[in-house]
PDB file of N, CA and C in Angstrom:
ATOM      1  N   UNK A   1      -8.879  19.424  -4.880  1.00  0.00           N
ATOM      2  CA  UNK A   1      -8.066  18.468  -4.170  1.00  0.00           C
ATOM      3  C   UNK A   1      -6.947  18.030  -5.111  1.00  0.00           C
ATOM      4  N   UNK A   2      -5.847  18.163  -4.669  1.00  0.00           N
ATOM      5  CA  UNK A   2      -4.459  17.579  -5.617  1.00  0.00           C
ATOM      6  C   UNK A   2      -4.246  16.150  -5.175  1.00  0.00           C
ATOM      7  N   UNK A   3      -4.271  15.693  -6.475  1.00  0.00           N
ATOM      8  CA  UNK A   3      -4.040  14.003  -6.542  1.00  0.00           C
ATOM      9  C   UNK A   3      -2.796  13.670  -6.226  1.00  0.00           C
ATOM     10  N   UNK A   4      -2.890  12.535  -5.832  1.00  0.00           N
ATOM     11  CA  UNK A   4      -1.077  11.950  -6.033  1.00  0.00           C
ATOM     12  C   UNK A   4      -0.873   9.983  -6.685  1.00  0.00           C
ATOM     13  N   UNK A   5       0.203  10.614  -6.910  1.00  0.00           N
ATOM     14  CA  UNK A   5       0.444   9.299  -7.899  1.00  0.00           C
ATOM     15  C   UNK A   5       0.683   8.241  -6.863  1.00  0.00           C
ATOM     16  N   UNK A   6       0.088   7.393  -7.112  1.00  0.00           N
ATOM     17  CA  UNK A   6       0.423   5.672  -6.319  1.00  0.00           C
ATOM     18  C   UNK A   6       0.957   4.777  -6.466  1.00  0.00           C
ATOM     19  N   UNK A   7       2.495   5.148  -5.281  1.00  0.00           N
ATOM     20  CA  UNK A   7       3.474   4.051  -5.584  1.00  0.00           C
ATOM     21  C   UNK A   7       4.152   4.830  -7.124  1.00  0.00           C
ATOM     22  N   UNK A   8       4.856   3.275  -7.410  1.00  0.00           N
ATOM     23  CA  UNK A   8       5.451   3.705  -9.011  1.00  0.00           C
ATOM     24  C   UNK A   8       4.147   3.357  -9.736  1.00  0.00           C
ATOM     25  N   UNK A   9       3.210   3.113  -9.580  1.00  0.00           N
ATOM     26  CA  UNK A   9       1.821   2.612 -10.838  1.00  0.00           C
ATOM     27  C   UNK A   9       1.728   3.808 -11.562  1.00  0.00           C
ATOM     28  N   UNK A  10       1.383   4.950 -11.607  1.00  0.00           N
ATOM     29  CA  UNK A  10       1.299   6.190 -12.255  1.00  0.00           C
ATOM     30  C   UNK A  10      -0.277   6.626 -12.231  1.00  0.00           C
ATOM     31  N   UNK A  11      -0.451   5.564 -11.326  1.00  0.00           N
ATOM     32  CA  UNK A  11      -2.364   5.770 -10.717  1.00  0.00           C
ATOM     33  C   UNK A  11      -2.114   7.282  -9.986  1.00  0.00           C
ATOM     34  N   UNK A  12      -3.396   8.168 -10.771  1.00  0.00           N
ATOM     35  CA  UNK A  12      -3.880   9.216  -9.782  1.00  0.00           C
ATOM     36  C   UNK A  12      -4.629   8.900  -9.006  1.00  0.00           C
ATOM     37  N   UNK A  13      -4.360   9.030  -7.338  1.00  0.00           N
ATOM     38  CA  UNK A  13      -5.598   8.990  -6.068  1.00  0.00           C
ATOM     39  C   UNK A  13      -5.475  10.350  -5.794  1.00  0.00           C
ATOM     40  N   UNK A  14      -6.909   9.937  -4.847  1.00  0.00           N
ATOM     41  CA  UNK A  14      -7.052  11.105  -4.256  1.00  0.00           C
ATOM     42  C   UNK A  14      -6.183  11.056  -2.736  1.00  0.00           C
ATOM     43  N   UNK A  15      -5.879  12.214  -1.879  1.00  0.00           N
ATOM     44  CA  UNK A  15      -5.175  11.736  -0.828  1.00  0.00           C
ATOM     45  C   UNK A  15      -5.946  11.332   0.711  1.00  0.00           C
ATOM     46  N   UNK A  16      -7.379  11.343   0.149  1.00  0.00           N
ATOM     47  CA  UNK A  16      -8.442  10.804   0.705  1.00  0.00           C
ATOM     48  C   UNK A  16      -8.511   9.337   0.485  1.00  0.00           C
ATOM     49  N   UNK A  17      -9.484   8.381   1.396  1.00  0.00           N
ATOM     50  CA  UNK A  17      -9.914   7.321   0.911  1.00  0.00           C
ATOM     51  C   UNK A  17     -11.319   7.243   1.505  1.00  0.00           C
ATOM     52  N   UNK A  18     -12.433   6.900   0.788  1.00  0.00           N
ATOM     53  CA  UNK A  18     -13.446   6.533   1.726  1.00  0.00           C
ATOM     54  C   UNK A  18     -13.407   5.188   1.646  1.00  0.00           C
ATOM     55  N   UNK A  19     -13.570   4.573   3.121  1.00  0.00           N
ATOM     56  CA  UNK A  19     -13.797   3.337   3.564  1.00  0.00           C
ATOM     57  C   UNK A  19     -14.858   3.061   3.449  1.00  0.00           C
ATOM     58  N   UNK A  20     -15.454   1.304   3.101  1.00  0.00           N
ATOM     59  CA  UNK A  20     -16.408   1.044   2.864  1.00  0.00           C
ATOM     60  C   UNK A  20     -17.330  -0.197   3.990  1.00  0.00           C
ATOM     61  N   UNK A  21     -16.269  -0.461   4.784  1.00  0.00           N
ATOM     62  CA  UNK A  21     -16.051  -1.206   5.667  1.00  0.00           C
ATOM     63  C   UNK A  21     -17.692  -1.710   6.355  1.00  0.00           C
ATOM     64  N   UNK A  22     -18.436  -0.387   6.774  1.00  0.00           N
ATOM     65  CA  UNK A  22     -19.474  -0.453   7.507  1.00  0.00           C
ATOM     66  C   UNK A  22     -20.458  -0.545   6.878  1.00  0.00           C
ATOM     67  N   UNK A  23     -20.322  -0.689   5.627  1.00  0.00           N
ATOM     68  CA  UNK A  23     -21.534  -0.385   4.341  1.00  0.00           C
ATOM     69  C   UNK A  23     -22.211  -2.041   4.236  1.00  0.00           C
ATOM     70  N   UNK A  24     -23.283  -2.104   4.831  1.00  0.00           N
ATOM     71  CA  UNK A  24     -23.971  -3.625   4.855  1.00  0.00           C
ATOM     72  C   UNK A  24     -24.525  -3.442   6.717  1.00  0.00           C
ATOM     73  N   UNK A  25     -24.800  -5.054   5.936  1.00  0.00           N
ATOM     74  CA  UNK A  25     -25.436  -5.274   7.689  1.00  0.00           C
ATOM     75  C   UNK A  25     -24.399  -4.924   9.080  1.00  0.00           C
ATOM     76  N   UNK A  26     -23.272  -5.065   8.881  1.00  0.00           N
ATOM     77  CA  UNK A  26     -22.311  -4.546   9.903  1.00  0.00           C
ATOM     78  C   UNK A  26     -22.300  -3.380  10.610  1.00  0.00           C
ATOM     79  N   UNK A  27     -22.704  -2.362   9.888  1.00  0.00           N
ATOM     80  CA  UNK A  27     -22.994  -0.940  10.119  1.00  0.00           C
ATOM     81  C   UNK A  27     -23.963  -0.039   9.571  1.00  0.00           C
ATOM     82  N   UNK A  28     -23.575   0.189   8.658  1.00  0.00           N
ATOM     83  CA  UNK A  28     -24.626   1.046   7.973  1.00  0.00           C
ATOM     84  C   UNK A  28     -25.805   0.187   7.317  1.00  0.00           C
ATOM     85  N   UNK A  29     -27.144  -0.389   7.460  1.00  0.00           N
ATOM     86  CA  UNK A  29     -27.756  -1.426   6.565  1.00  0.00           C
ATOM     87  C   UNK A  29     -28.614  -0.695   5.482  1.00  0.00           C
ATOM     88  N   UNK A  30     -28.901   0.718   5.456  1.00  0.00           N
ATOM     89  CA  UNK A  30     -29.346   1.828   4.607  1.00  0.00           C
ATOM     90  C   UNK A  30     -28.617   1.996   3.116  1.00  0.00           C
ATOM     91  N   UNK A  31     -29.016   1.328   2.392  1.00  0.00           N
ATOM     92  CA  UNK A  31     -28.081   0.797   1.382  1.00  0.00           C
ATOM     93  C   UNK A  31     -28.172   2.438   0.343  1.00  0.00           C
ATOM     94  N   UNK A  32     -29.471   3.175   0.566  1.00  0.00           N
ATOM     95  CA  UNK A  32     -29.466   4.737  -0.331  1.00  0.00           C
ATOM     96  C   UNK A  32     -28.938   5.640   0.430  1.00  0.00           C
ATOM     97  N   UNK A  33     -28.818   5.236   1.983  1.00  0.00           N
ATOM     98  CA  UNK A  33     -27.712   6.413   1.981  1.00  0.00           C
ATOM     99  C   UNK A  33     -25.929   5.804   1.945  1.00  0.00           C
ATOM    100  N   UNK A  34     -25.682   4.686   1.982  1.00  0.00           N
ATOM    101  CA  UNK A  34     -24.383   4.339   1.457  1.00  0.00           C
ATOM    102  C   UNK A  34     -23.968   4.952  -0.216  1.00  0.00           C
ATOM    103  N   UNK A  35     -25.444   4.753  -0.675  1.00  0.00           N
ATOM    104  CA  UNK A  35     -25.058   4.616  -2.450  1.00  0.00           C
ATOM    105  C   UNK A  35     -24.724   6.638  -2.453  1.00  0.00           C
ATOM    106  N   UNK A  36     -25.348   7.637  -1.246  1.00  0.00           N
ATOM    107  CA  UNK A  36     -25.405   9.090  -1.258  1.00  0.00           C
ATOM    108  C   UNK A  36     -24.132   9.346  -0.704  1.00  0.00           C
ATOM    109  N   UNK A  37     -23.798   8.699   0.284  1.00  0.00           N
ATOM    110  CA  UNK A  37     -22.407   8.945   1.064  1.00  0.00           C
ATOM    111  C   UNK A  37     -21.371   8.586  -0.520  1.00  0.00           C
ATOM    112  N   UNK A  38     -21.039   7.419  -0.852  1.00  0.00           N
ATOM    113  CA  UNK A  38     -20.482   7.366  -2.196  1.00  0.00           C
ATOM    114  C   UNK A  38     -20.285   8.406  -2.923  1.00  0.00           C
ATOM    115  N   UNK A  39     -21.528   8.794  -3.252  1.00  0.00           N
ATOM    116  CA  UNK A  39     -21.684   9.879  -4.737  1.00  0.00           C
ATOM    117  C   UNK A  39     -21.371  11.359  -4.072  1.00  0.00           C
ATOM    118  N   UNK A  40     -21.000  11.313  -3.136  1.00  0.00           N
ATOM    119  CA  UNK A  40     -20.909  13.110  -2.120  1.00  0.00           C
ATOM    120  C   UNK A  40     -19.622  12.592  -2.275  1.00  0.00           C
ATOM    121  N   UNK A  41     -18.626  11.801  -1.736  1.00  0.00           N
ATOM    122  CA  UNK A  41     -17.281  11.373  -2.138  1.00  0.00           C
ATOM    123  C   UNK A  41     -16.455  11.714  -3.406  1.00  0.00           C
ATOM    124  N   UNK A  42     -16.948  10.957  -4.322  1.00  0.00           N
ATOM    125  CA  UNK A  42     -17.150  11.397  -5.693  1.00  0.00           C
ATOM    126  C   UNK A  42     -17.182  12.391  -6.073  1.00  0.00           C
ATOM    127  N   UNK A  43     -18.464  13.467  -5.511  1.00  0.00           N
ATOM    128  CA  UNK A  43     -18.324  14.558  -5.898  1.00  0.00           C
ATOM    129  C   UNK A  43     -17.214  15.644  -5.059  1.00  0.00           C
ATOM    130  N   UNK A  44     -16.686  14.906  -4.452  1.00  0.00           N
ATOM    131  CA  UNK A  44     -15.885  15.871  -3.906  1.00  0.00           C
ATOM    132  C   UNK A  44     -14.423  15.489  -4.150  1.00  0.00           C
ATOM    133  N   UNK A  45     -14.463  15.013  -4.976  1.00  0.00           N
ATOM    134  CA  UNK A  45     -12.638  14.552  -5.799  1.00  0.00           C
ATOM    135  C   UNK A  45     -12.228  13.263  -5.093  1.00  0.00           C
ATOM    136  N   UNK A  46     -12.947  12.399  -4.194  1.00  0.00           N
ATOM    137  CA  UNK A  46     -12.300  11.390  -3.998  1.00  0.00           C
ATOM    138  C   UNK A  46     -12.171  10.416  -5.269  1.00  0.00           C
ATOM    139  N   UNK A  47     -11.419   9.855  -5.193  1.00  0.00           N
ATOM    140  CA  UNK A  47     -11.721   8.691  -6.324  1.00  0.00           C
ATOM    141  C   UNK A  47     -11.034   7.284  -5.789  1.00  0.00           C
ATOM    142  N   UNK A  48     -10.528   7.261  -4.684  1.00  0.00           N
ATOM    143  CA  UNK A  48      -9.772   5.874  -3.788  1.00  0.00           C
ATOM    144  C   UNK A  48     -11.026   5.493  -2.694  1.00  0.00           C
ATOM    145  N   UNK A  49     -11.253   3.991  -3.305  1.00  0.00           N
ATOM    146  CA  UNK A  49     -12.445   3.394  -2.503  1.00  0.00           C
ATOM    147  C   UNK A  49     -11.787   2.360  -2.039  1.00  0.00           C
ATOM    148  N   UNK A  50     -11.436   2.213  -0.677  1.00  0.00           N
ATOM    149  CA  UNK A  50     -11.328   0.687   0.179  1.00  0.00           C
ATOM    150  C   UNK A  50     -12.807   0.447   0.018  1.00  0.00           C
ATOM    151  N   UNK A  51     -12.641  -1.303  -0.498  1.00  0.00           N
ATOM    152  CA  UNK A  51     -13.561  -2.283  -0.458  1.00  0.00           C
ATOM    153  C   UNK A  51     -12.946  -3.709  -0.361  1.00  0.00           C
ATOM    154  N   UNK A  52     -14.079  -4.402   0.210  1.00  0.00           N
ATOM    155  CA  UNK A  52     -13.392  -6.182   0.146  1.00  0.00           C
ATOM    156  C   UNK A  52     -14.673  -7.113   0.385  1.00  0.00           C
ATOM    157  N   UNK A  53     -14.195  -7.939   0.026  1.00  0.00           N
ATOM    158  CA  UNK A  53     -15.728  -9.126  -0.435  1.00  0.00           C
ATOM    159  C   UNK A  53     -15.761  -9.510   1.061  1.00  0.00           C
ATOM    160  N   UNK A  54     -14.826  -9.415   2.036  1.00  0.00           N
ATOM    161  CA  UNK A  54     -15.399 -10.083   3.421  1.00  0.00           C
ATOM    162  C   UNK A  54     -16.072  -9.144   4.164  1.00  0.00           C
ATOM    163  N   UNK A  55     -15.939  -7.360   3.392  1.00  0.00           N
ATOM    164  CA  UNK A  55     -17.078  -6.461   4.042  1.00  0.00           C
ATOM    165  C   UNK A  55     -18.689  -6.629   3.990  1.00  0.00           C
ATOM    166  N   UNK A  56     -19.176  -7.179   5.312  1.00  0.00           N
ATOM    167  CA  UNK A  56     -20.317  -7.404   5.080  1.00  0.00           C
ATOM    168  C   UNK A  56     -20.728  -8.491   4.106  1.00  0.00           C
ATOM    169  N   UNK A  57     -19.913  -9.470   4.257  1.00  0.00           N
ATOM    170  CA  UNK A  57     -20.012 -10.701   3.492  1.00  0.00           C
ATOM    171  C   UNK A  57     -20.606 -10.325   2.052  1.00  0.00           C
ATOM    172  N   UNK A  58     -19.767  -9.364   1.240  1.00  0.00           N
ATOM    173  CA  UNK A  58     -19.753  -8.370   0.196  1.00  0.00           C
ATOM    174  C   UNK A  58     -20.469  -7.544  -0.677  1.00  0.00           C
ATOM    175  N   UNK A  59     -21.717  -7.418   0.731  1.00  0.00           N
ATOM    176  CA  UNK A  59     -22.762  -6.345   0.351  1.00  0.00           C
ATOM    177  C   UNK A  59     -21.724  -5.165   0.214  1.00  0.00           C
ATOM    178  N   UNK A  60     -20.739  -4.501   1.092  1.00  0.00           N
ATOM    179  CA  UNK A  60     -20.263  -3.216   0.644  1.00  0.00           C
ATOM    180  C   UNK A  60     -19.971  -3.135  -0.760  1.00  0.00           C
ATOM    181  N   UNK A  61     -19.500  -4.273  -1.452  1.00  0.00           N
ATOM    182  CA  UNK A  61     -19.122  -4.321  -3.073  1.00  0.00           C
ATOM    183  C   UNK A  61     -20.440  -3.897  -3.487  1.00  0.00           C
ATOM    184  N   UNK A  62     -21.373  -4.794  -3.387  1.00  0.00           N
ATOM    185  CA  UNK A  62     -22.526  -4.719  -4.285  1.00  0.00           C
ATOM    186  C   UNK A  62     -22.597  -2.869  -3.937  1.00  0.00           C
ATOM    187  N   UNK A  63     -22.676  -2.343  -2.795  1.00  0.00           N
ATOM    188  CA  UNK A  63     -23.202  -0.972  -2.542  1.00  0.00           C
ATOM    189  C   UNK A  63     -22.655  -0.129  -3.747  1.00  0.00           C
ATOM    190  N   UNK A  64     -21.156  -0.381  -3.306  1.00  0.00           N
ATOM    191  CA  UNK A  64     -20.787   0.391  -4.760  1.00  0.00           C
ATOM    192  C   UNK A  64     -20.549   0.584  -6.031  1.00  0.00           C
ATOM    193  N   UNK A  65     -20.768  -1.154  -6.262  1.00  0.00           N
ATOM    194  CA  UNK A  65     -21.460  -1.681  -7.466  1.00  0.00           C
ATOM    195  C   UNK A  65     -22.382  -0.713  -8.082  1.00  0.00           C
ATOM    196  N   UNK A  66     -23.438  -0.280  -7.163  1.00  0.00           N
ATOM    197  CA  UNK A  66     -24.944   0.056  -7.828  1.00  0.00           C
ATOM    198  C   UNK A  66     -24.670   1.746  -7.518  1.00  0.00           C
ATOM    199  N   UNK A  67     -23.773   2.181  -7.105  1.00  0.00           N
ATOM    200  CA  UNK A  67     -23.855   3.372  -7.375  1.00  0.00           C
ATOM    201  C   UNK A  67     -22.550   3.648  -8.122  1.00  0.00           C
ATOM    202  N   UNK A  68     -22.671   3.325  -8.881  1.00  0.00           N
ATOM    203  CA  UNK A  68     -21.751   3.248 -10.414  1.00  0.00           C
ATOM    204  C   UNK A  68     -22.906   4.047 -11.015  1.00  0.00           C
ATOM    205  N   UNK A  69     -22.447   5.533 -11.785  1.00  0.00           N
ATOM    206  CA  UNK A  69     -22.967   6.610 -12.643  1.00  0.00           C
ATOM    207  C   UNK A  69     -22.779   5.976 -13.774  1.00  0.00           C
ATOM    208  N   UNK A  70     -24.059   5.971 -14.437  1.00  0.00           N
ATOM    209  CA  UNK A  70     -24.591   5.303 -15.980  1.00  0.00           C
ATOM    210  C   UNK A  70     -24.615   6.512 -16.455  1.00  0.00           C
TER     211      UNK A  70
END
């Protein structure tokens, strides 16, 4: 996947984004397959994550909080 630069920042994205929107009680409440959907993202060159603390009153943060690779 070819990245592109964002805006003038000189940030590489991907020209993907996965949304995180449904990740919590709103939609998805399966918090291991949010953290699998993530890491399949990831592995597939995304690297641009929409998130926001009013998703799911900011369980989607925490989701991708915890699937942060140690």
């Amino acid at each position: 996947m070819r990245n592109r630069v964002l805006g003038g920042t000189g940030i590489e994205v991907s020209p993907y984004c996965l949304g995180t929107m449904m990740f919590g009680f709103v939609g998805n409440a399966d918090h291991d397959e949010c953290v699998r959907i993530i890491h399949t993202a990831l592995d597939e060159g995304i690297n641009f994550i929409d998130t926001a603390d009013m998703y799911s009153a900011g369980e989607s943060e925490s989701r991708r909080r915890s699937s942060a690779r140690r």
